[in-house]
C-alpha atoms as a PDB file:
ATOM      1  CA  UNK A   1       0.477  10.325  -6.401  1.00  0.00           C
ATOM      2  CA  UNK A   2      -0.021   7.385  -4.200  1.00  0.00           C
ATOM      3  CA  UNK A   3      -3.516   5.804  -3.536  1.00  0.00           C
ATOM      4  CA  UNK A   4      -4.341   4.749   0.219  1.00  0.00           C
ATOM      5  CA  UNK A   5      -7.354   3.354   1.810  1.00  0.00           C
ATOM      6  CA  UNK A   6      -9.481   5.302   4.147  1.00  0.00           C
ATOM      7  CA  UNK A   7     -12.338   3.706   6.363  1.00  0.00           C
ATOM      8  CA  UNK A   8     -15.441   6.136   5.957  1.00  0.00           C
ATOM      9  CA  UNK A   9     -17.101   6.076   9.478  1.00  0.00           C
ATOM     10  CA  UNK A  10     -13.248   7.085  11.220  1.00  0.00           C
ATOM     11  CA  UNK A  11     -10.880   7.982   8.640  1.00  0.00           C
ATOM     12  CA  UNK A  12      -8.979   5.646   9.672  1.00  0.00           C
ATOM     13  CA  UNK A  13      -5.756   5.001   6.841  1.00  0.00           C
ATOM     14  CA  UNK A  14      -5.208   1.199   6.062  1.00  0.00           C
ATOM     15  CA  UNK A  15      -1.586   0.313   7.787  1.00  0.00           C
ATOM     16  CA  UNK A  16      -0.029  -3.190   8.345  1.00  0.00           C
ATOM     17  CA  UNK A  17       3.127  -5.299   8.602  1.00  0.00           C
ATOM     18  CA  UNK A  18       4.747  -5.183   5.417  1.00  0.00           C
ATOM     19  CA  UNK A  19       8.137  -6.373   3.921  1.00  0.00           C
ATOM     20  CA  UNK A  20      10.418  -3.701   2.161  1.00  0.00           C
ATOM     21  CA  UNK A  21      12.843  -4.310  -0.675  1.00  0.00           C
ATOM     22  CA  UNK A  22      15.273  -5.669   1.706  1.00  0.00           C
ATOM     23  CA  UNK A  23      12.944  -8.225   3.225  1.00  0.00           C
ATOM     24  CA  UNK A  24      13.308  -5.974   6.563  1.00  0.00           C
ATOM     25  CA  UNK A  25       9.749  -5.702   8.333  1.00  0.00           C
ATOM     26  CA  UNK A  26       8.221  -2.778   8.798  1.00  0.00           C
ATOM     27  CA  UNK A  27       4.545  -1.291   9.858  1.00  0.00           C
ATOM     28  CA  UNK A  28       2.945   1.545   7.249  1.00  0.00           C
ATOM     29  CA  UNK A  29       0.247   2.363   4.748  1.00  0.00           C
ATOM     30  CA  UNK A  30      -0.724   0.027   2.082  1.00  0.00           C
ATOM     31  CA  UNK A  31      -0.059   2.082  -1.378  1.00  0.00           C
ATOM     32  CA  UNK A  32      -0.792   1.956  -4.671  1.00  0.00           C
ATOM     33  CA  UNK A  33      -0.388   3.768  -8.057  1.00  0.00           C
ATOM     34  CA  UNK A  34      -3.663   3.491  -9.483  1.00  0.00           C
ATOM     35  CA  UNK A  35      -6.899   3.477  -7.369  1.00  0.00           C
ATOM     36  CA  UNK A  36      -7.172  -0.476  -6.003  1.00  0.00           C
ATOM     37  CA  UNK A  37      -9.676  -2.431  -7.154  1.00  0.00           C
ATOM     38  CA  UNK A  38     -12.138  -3.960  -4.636  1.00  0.00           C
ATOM     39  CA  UNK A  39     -10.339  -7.550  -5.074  1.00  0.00           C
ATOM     40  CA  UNK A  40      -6.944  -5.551  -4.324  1.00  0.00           C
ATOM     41  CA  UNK A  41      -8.758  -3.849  -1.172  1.00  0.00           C
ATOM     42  CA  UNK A  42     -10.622  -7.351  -0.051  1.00  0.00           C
ATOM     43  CA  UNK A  43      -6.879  -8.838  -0.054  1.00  0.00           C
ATOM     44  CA  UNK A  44      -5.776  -5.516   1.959  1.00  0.00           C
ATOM     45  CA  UNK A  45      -8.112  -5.909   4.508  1.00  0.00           C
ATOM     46  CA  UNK A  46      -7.470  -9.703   5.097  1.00  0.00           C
ATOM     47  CA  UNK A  47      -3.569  -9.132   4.972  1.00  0.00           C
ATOM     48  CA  UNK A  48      -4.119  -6.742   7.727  1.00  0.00           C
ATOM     49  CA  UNK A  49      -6.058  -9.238   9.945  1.00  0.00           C
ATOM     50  CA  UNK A  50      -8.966  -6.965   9.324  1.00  0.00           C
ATOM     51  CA  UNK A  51     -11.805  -9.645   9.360  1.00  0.00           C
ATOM     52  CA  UNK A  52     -15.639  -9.399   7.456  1.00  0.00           C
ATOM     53  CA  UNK A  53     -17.324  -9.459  10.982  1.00  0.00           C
ATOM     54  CA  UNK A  54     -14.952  -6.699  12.614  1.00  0.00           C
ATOM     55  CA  UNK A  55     -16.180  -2.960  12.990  1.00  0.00           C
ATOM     56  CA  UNK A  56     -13.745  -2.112  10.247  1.00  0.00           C
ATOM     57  CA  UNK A  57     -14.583  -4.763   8.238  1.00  0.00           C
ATOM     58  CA  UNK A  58     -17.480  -4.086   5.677  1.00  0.00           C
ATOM     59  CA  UNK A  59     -15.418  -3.559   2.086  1.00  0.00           C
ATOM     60  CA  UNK A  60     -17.908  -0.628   1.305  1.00  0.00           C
ATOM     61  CA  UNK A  61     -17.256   1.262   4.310  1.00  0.00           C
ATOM     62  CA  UNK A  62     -13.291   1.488   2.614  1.00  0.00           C
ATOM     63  CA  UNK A  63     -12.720   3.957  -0.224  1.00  0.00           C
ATOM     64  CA  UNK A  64      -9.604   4.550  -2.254  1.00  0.00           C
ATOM     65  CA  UNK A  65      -7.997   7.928  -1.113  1.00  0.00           C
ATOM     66  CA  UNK A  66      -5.793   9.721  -3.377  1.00  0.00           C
ATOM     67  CA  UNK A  67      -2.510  12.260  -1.500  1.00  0.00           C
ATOM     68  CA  UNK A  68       0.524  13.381  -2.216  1.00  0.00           C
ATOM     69  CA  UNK A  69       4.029  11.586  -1.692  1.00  0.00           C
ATOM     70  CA  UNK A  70       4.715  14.098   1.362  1.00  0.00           C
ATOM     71  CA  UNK A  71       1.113  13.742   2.846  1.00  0.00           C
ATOM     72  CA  UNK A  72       2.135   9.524   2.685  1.00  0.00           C
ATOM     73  CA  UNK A  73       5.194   9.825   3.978  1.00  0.00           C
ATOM     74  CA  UNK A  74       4.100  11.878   7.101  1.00  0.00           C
ATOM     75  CA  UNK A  75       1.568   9.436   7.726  1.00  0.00           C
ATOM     76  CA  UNK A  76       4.062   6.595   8.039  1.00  0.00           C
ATOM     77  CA  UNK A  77       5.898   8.617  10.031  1.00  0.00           C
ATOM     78  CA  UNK A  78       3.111   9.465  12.360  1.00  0.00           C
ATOM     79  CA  UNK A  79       2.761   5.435  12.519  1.00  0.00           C
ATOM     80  CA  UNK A  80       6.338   5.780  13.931  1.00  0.00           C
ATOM     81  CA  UNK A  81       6.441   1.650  12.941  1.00  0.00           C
ATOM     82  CA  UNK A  82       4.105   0.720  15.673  1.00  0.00           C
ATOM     83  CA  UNK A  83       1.525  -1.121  15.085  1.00  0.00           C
ATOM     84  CA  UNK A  84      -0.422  -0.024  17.999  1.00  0.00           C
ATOM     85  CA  UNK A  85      -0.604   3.345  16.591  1.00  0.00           C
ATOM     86  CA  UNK A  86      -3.504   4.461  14.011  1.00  0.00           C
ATOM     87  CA  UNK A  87      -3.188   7.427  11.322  1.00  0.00           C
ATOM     88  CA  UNK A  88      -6.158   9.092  10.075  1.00  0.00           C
ATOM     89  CA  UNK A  89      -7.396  11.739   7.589  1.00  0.00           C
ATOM     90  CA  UNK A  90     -10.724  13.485   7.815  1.00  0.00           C
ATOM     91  CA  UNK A  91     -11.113  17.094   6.339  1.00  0.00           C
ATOM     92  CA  UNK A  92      -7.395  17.449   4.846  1.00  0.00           C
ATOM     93  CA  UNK A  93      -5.961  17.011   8.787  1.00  0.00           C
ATOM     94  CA  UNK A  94      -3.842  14.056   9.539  1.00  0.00           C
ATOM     95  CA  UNK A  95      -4.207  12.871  12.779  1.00  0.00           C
ATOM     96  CA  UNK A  96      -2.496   9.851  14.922  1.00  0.00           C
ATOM     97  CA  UNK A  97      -2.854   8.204  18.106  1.00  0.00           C
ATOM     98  CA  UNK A  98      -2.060   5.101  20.157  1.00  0.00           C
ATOM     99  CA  UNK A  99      -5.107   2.424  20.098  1.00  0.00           C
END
């Protein structure tokens, strides 16, 4: 099962610009096998032009969240590519909306 980040305070799921297999661009969830390490998530968060002094960006306020293949891949399709759109998970409900 794939291994996400989730911001704490919001719930917020850790989504940026990434590069598939094809070099195409594309907007989704950062995922891993294994839980990330903190170096892993540090490098996350600054690949996702998630700053130290932004709101979102104190390293401790990020956890690794475990789900399963079909709870990822309705959250990238509740990103629906966009950038401008945020996914997040509190209390096993995934939510999106536009930011």
């Amino acid at each position: 099962m794939p291994y996400m980040m989730r911001h704490s305070p919001t719930g917020t799921l850790l989504a940026c610009v990434q590069r598939n297999g094809y070099k195409l661009a594309y907007y989704g969830l950062l995922l891993w096998d294994e839980p990330p390490s903190s170096a892993q998530m540090a490098e996350a968060l600054a690949g996702a032009g998630i700053e130290r002094a932004d709101p979102a960006g104190q390293l401790e306020d990020w956890l690794p969240l475990e789900l399963t293949e079909h709870e990822a891949k309705m959250a990238n399709v509740k990103l629906r590519n966009d950038p401008s759109r945020v996914v997040a998970y509190r209390d096993g409900v995934m939510t999106a909306r536009k930011v």
